[in-house]
C-alpha atoms as a PDB file:
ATOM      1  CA  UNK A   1       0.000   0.000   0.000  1.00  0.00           C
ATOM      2  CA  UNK A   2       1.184   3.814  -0.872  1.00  0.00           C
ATOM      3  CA  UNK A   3       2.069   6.311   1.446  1.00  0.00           C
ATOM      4  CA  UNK A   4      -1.121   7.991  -0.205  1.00  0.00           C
ATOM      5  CA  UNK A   5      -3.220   5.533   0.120  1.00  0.00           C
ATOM      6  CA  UNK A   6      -2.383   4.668   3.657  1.00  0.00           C
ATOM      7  CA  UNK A   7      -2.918   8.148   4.580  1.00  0.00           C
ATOM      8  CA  UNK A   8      -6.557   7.761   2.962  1.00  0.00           C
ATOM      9  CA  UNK A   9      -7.212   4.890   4.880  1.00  0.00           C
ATOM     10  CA  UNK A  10      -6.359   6.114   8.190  1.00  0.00           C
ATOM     11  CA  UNK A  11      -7.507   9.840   7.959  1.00  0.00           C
ATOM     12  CA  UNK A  12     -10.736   8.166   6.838  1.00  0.00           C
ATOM     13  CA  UNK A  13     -10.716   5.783  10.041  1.00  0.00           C
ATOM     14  CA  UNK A  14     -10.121   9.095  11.866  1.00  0.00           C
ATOM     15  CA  UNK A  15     -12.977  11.233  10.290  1.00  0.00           C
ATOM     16  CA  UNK A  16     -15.854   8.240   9.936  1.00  0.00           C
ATOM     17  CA  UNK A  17     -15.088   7.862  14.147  1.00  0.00           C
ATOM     18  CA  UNK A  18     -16.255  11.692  14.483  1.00  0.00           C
ATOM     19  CA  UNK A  19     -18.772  11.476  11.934  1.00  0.00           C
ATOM     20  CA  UNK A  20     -22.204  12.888  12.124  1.00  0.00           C
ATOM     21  CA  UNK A  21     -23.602  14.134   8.751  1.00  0.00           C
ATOM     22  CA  UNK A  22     -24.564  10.722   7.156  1.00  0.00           C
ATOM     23  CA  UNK A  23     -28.464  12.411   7.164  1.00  0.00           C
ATOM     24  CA  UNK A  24     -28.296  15.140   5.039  1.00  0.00           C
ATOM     25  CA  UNK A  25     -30.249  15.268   1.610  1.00  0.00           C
ATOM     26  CA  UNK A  26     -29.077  14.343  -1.478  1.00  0.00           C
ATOM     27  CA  UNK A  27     -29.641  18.122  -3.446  1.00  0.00           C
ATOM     28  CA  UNK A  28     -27.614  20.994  -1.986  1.00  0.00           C
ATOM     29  CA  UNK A  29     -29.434  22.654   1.052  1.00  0.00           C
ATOM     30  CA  UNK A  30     -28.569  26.232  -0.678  1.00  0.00           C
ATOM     31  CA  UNK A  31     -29.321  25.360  -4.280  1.00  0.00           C
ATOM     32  CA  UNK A  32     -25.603  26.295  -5.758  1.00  0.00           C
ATOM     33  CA  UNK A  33     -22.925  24.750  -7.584  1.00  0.00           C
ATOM     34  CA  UNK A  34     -19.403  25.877  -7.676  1.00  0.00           C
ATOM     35  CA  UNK A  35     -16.865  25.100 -10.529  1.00  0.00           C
ATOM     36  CA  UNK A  36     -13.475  26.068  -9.380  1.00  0.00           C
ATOM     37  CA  UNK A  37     -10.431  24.331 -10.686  1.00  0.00           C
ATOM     38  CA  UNK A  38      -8.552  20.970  -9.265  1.00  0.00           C
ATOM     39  CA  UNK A  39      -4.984  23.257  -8.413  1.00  0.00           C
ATOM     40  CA  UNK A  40      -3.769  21.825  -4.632  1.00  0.00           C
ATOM     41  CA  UNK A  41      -4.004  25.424  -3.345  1.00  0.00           C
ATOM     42  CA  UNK A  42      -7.248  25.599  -3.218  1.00  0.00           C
ATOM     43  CA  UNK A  43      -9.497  24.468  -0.392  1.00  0.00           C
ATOM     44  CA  UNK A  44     -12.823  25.514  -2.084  1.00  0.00           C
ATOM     45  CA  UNK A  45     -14.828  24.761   1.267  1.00  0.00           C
ATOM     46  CA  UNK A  46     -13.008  26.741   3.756  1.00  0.00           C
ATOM     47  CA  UNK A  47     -12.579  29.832   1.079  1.00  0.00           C
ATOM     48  CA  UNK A  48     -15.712  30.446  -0.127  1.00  0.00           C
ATOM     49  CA  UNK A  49     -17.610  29.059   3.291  1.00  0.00           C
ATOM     50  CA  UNK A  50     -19.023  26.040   1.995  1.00  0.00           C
ATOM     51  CA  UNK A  51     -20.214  23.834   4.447  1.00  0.00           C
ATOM     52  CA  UNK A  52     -20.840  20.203   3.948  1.00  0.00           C
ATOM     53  CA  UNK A  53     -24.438  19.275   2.229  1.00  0.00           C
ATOM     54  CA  UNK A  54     -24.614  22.968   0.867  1.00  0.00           C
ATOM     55  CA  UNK A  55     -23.363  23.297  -2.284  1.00  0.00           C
ATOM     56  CA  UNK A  56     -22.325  20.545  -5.615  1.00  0.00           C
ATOM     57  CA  UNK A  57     -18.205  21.444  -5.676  1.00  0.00           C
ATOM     58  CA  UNK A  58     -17.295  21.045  -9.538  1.00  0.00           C
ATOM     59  CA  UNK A  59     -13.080  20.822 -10.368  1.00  0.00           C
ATOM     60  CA  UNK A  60     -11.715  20.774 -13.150  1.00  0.00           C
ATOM     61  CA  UNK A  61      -8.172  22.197 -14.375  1.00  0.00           C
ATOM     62  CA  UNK A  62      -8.643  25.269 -14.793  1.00  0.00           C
ATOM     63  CA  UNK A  63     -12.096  25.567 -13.451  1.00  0.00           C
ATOM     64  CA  UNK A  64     -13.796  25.647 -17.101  1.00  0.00           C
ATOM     65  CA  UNK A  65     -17.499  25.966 -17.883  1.00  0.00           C
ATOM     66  CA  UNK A  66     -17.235  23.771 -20.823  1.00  0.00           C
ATOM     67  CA  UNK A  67     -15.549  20.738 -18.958  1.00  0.00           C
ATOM     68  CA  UNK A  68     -18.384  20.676 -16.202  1.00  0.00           C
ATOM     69  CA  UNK A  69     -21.524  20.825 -18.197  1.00  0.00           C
ATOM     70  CA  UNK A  70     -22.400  17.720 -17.670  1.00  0.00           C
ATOM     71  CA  UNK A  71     -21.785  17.986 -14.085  1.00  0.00           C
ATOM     72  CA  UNK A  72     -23.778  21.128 -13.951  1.00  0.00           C
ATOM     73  CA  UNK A  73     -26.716  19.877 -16.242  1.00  0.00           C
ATOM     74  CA  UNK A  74     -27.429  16.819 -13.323  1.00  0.00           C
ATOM     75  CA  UNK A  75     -26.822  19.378 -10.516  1.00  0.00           C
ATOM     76  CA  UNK A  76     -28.972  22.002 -11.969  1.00  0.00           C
ATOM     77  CA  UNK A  77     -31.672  19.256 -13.805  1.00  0.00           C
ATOM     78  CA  UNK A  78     -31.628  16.459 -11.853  1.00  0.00           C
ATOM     79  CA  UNK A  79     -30.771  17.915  -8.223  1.00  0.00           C
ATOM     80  CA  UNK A  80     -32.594  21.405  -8.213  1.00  0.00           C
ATOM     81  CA  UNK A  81     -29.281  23.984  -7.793  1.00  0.00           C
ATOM     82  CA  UNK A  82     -30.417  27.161  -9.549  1.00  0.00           C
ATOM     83  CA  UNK A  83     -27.091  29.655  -9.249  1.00  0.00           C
ATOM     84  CA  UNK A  84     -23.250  28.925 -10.668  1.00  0.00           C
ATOM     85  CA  UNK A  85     -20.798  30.589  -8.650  1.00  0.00           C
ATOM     86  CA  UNK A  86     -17.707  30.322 -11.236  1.00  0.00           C
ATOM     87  CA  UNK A  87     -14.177  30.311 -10.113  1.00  0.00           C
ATOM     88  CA  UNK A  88     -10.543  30.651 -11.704  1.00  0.00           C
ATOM     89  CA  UNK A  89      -7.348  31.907  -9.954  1.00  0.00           C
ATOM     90  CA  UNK A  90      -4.243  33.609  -9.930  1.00  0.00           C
ATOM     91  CA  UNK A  91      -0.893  31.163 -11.263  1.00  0.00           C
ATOM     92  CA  UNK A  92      -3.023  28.630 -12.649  1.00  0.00           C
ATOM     93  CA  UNK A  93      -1.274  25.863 -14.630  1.00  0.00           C
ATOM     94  CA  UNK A  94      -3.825  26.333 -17.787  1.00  0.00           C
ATOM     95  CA  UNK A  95      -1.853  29.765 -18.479  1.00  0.00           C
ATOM     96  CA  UNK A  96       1.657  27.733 -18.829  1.00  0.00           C
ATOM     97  CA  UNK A  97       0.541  25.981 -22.262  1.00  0.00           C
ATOM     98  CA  UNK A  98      -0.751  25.522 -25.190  1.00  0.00           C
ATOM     99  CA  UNK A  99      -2.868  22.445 -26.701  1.00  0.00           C
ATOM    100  CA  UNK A 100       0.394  21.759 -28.654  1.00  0.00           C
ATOM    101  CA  UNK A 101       2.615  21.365 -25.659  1.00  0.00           C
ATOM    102  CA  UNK A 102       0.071  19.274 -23.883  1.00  0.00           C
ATOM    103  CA  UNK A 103      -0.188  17.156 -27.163  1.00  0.00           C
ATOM    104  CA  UNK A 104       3.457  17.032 -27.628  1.00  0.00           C
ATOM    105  CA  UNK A 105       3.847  15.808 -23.886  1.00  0.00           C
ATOM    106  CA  UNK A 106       0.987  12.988 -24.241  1.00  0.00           C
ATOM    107  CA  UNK A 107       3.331  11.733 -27.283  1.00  0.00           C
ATOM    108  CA  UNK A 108       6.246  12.138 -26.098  1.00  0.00           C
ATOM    109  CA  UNK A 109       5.811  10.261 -22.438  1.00  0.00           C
ATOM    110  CA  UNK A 110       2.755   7.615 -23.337  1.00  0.00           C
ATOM    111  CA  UNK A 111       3.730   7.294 -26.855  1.00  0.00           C
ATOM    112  CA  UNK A 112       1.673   7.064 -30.291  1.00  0.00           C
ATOM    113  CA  UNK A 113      -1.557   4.904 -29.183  1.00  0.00           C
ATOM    114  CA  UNK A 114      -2.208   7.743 -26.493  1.00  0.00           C
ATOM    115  CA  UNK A 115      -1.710  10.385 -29.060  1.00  0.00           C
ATOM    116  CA  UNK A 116      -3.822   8.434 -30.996  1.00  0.00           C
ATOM    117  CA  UNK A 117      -6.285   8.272 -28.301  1.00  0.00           C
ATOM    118  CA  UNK A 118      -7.184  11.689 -27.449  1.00  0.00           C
ATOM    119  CA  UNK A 119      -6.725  12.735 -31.144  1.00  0.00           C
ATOM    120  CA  UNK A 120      -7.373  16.676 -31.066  1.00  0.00           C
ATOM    121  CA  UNK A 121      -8.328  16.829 -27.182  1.00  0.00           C
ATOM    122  CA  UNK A 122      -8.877  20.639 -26.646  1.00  0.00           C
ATOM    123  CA  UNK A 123      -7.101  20.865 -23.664  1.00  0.00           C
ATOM    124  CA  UNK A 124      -8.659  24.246 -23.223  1.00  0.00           C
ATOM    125  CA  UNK A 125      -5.434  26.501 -21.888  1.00  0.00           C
ATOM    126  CA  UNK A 126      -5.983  30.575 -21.497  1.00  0.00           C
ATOM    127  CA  UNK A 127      -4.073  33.332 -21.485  1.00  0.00           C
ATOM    128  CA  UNK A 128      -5.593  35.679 -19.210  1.00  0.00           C
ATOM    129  CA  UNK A 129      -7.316  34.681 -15.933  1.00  0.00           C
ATOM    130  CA  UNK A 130     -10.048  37.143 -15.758  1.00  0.00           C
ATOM    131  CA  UNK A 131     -10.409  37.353 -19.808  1.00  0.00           C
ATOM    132  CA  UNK A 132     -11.444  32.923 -18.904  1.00  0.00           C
ATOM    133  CA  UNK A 133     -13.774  33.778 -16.631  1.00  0.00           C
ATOM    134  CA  UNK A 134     -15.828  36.143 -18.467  1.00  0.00           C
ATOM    135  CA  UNK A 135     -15.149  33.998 -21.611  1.00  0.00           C
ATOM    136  CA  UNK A 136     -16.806  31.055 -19.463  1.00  0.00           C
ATOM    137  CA  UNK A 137     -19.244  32.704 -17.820  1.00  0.00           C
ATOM    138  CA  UNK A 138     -20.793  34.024 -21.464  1.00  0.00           C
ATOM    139  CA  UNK A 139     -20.598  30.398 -22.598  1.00  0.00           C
ATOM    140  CA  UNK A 140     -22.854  29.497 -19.660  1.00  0.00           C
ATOM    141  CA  UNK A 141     -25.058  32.588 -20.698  1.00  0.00           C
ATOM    142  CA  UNK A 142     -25.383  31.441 -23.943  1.00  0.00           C
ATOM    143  CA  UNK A 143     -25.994  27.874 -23.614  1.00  0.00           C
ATOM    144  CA  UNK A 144     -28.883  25.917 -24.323  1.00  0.00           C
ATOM    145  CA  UNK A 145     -27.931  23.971 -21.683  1.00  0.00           C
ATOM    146  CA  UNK A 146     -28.305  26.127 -18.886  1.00  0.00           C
ATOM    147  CA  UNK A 147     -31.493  27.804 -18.079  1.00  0.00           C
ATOM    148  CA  UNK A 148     -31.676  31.969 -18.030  1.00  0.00           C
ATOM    149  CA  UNK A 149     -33.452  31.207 -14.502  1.00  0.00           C
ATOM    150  CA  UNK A 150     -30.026  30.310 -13.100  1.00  0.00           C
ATOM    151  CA  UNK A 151     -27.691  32.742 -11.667  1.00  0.00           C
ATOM    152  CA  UNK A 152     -24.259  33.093 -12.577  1.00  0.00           C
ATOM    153  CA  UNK A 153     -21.554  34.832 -11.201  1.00  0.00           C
ATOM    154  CA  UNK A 154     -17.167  34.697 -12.043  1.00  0.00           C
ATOM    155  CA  UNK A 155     -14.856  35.470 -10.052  1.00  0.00           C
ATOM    156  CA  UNK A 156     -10.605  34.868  -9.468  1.00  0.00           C
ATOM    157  CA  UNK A 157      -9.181  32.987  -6.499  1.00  0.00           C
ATOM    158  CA  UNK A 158      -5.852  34.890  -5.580  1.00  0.00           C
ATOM    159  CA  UNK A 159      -3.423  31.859  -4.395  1.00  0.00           C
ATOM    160  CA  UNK A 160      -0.973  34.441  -2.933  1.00  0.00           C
ATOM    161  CA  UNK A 161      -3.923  36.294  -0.414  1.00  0.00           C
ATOM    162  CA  UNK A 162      -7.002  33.364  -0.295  1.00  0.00           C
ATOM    163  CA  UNK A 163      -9.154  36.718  -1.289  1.00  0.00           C
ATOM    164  CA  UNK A 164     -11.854  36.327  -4.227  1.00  0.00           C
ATOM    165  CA  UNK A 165     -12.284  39.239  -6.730  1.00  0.00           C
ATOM    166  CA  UNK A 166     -15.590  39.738  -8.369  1.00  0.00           C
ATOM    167  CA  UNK A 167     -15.164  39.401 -12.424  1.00  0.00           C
ATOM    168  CA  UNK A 168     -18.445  38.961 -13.678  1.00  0.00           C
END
């Protein structure tokens, strides 16, 4: 067993002792989703003061619209959210690249079948944080997908403070 997963297995053991949640309703008690991206500096409950059974927590890299549709189609359709609080942040990996570069790497390290694989996977890098977020946020606007009824809101994550800045 790995380091990581022993860790999993006794934090787990640790938090399941204390537990006493295991009640609370499937949909979000305050009817929002957040999509914020998967970086490691970001603790998306304890920032934006999420606690548990509230909200539906969406991550993706980069924290894009496009990649959580789906996600955001069962919370909003299936499980009754009706507001998107959209987040991106400052350093974020997405502006480091290009789709070449990520293309290039896939080749280079996992070869020609995995190339093959994702064919021309947009990997869906930006070059300016707040530029993505009211990029996204109009995508959600304009989608068929998502109902005019539902709130939206962007905003950027600064890594260096843990302060949000409204965008959109």
């Amino acid at each position: 067993m790995s380091s990581v997963v022993q860790n999993l297995v006794d934090s787990n053991k640790d938090y399941a002792e204390k537990f006493t949640q295991g009640s609370l309703a499937l949909p979000p008690a305050k009817k929002y989703a957040v999509v914020t991206c998967m970086d490691a500096r970001i603790d998306p409950i304890s920032a934006f003061g999420i606690s548990l059974g509230d909200a539906h927590v969406i991550r993706n890299a980069g924290g894009n619209a496009r990649d959580a549709l789906r996600s955001l189609i069962i919370s909003q359709q299936l499980l009754g959210t009706q507001e998107v609080v959209l987040v991106k942040h400052t350093g974020c990996g997405m502006l480091t690249f290009q789709n070449a570069d990520a293309h290039g790497a896939v080749k280079q390290n996992l070869g020609d079948a995995a190339a093959e694989e994702i064919g021309t996977l947009d990997f869906l890098p930006f070059g300016d944080v707040e530029q993505a977020v009211k990029d996204d946020v109009a995508w959600l606007q304009a989608s068929k997908a998502i109902p005019d009824s539902v709130r939206l809101s962007g905003w950027v994550y600064e890594v260096e403070t843990g302060k949000v800045r409204s965008v959109v």
